[in-house]
PDB file of N, CA and C in Angstrom:
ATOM      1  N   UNK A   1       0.820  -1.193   0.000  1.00  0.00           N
ATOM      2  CA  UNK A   1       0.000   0.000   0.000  1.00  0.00           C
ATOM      3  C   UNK A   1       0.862   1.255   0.000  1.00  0.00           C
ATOM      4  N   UNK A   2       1.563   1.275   0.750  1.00  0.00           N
ATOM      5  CA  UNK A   2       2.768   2.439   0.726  1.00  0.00           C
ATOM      6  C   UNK A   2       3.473   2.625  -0.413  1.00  0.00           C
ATOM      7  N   UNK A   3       3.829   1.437  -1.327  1.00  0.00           N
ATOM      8  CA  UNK A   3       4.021   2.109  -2.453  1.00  0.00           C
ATOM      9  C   UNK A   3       3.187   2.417  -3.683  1.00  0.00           C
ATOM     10  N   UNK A   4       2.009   2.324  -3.537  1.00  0.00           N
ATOM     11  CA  UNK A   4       1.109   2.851  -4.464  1.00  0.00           C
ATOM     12  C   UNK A   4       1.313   4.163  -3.847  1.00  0.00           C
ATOM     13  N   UNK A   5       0.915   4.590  -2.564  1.00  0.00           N
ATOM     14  CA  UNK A   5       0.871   5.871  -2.181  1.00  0.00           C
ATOM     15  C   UNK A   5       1.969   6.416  -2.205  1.00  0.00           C
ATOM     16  N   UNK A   6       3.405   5.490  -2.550  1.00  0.00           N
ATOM     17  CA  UNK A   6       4.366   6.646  -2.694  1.00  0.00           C
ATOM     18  C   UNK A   6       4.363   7.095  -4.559  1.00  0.00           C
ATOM     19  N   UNK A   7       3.903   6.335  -5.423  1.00  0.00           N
ATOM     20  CA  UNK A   7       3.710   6.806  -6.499  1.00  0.00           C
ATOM     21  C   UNK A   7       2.892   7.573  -7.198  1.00  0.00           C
ATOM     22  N   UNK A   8       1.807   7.505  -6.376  1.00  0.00           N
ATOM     23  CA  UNK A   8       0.889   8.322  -6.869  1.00  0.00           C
ATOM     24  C   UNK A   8       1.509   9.994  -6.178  1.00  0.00           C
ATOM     25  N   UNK A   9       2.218  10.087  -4.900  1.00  0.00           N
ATOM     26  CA  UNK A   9       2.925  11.357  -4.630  1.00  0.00           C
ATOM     27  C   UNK A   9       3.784  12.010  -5.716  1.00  0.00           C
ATOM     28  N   UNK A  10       4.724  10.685  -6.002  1.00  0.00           N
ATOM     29  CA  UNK A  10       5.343  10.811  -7.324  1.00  0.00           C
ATOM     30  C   UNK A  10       4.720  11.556  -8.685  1.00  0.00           C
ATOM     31  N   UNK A  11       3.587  10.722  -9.212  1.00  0.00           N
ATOM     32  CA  UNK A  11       3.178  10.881 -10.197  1.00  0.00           C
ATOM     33  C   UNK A  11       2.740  12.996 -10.221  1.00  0.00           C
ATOM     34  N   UNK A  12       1.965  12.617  -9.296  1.00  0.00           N
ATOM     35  CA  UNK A  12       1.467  14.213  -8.778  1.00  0.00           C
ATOM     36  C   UNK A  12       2.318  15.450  -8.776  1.00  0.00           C
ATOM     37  N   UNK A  13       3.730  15.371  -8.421  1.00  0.00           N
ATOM     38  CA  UNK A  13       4.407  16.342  -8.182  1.00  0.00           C
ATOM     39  C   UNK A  13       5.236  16.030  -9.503  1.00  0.00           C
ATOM     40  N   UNK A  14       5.486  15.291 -10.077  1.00  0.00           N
ATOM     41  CA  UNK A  14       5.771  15.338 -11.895  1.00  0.00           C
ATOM     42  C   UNK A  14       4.818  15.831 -12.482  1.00  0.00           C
ATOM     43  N   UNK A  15       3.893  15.833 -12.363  1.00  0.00           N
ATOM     44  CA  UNK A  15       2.776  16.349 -12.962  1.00  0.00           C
ATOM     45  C   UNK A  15       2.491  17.496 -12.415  1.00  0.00           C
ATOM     46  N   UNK A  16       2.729  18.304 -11.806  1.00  0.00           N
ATOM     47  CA  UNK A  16       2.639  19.797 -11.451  1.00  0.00           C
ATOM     48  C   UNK A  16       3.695  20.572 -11.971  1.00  0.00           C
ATOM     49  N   UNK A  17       4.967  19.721 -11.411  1.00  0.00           N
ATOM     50  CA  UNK A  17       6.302  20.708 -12.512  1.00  0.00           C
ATOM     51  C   UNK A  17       6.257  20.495 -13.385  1.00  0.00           C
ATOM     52  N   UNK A  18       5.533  19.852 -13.855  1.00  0.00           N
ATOM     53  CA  UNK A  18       5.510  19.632 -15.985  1.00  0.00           C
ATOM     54  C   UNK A  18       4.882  20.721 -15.959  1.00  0.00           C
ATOM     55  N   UNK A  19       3.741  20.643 -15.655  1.00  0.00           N
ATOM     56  CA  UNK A  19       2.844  21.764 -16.224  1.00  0.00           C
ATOM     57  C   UNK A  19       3.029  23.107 -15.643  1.00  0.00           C
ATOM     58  N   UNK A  20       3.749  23.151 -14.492  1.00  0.00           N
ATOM     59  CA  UNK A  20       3.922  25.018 -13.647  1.00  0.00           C
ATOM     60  C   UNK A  20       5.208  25.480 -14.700  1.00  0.00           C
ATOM     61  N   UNK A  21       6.482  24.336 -15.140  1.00  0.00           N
ATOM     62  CA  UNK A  21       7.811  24.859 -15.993  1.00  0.00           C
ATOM     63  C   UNK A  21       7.646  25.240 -16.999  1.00  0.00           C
ATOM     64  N   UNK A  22       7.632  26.148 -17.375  1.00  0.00           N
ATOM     65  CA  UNK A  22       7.539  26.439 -19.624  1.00  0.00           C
ATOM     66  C   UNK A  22       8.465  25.059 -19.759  1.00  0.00           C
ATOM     67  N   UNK A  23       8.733  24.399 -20.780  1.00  0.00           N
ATOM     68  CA  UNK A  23       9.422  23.851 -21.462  1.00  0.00           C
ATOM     69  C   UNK A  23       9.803  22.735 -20.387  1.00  0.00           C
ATOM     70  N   UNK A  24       9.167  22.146 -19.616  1.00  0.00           N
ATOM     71  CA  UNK A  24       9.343  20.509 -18.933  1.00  0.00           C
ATOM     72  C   UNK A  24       7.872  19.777 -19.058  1.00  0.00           C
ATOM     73  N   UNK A  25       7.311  19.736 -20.331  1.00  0.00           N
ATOM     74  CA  UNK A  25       5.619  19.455 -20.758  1.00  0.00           C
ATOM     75  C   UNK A  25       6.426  18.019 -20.625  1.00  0.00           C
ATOM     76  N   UNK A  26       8.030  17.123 -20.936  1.00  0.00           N
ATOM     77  CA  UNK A  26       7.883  15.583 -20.590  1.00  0.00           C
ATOM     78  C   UNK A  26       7.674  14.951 -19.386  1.00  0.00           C
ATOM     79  N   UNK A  27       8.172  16.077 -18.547  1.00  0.00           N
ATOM     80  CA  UNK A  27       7.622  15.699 -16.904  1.00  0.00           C
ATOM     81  C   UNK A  27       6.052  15.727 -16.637  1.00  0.00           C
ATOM     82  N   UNK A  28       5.680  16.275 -17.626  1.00  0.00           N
ATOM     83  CA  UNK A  28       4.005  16.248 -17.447  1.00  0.00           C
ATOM     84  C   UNK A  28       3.431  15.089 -17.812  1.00  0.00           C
ATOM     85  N   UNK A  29       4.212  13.991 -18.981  1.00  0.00           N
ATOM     86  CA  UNK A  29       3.450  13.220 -19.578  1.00  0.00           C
ATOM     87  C   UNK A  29       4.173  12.027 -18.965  1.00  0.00           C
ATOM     88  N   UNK A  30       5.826  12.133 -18.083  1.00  0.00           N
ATOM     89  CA  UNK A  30       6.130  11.240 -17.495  1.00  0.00           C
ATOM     90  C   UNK A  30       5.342  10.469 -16.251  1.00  0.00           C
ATOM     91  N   UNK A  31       4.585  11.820 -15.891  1.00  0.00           N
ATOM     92  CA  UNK A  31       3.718  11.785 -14.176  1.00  0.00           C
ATOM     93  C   UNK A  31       2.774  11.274 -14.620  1.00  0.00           C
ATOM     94  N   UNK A  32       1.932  11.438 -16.485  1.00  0.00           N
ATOM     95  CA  UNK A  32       0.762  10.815 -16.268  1.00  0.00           C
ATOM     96  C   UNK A  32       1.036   9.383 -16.494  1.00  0.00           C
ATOM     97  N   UNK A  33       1.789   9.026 -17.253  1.00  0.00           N
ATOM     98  CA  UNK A  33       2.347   7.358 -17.129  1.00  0.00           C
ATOM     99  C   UNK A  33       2.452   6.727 -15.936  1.00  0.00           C
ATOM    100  N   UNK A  34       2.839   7.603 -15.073  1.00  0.00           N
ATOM    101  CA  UNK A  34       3.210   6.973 -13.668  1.00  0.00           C
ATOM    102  C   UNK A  34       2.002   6.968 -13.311  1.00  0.00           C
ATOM    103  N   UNK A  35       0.699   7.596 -12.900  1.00  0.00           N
ATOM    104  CA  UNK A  35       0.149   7.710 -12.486  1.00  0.00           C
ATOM    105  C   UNK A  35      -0.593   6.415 -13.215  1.00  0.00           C
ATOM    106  N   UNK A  36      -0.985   6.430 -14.148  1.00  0.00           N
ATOM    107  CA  UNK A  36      -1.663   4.900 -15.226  1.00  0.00           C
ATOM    108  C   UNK A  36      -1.255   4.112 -14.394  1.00  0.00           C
ATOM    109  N   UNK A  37       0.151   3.765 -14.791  1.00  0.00           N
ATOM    110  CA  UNK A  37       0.214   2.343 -14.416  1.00  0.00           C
ATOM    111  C   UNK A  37       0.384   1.866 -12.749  1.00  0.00           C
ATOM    112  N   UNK A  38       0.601   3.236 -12.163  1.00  0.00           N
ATOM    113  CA  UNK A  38      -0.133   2.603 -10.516  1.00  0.00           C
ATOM    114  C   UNK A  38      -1.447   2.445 -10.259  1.00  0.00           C
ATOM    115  N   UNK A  39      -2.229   3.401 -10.904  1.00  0.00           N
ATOM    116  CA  UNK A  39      -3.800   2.638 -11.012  1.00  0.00           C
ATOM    117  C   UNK A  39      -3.388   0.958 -11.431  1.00  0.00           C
ATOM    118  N   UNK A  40      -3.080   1.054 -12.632  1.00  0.00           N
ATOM    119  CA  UNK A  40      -3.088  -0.479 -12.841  1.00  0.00           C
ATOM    120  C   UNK A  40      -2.501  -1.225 -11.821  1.00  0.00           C
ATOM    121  N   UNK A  41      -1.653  -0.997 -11.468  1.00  0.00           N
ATOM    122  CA  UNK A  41      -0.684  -1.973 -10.179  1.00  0.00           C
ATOM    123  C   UNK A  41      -2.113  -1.912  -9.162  1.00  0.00           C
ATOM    124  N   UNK A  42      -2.563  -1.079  -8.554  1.00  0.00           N
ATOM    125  CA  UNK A  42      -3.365  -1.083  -7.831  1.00  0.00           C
ATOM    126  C   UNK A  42      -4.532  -1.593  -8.129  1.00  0.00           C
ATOM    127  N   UNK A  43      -5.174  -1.439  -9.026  1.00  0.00           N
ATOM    128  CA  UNK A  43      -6.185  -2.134  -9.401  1.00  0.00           C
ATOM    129  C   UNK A  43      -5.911  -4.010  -9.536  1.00  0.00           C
ATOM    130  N   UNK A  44      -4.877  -4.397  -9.841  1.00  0.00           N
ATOM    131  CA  UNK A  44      -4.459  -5.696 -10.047  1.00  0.00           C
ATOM    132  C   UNK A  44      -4.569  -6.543  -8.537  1.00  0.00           C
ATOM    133  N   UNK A  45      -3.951  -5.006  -7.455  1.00  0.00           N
ATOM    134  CA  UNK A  45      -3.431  -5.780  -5.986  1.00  0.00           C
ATOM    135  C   UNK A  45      -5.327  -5.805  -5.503  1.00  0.00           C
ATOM    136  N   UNK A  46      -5.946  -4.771  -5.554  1.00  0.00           N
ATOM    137  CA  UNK A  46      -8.041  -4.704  -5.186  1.00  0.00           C
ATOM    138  C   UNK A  46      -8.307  -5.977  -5.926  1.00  0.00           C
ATOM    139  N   UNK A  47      -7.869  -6.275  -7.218  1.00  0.00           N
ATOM    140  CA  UNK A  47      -9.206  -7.285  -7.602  1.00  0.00           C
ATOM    141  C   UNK A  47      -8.638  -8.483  -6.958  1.00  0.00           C
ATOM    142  N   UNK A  48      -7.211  -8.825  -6.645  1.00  0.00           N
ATOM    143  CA  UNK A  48      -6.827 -10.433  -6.082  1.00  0.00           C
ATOM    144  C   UNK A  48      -6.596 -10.202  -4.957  1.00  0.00           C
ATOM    145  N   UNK A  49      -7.201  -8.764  -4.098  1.00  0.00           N
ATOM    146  CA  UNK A  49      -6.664  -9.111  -2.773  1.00  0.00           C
ATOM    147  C   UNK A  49      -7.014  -9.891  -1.517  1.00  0.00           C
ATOM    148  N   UNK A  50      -8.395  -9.940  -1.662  1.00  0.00           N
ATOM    149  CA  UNK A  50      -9.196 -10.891  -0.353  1.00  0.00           C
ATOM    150  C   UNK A  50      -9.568 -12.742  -0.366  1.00  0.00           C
ATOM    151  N   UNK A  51      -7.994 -13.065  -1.400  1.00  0.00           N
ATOM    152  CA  UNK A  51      -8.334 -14.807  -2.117  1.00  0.00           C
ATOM    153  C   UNK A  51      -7.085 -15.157  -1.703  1.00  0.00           C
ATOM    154  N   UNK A  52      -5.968 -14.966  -0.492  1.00  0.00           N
ATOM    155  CA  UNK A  52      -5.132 -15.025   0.017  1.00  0.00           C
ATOM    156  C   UNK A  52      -5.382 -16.263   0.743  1.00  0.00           C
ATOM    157  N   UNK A  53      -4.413 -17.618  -0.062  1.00  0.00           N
ATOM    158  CA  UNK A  53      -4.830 -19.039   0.330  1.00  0.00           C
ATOM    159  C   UNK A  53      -4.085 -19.905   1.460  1.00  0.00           C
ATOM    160  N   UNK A  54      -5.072 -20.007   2.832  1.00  0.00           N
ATOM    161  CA  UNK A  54      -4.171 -20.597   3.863  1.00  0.00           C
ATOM    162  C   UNK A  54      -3.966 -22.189   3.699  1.00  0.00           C
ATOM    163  N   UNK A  55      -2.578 -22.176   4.396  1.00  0.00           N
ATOM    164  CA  UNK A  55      -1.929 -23.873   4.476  1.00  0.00           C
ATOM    165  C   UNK A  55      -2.800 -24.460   5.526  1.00  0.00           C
ATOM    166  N   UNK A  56      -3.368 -25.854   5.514  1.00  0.00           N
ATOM    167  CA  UNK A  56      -3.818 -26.172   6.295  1.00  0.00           C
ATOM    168  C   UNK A  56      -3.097 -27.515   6.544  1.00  0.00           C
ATOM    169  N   UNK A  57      -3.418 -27.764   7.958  1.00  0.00           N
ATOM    170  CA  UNK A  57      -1.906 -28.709   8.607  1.00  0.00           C
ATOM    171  C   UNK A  57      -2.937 -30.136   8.558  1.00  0.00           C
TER     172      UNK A  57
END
């Protein structure tokens, strides 16, 4: 969980200096990539997370 939430911090503050810098618009489109594919990471860890299979003795 902490590192979704550290990427999405990530993604966010690439995505503000892209867009506050004249001329750093790739930091803008780097943050929204980042930001995609931690949805996706995250979305992957929500849909398989509550099927966590115990050993039984």
């Amino acid at each position: 969980m902490s590192l979704f939430l550290l990427l999405i911090i990530v993604a966010l503050i690439l995505g503000i200096i892209g867009a506050a810098v004249h001329g750093l618009l790739y930091l803008l489109i780097i943050g929204v990539v980042v930001l995609v594919a931690d949805l996706a990471y995250g979305a992957m860890r929500f849909r398989r997370g509550g099927r966590r299979h115990r050993r039984m003795r």
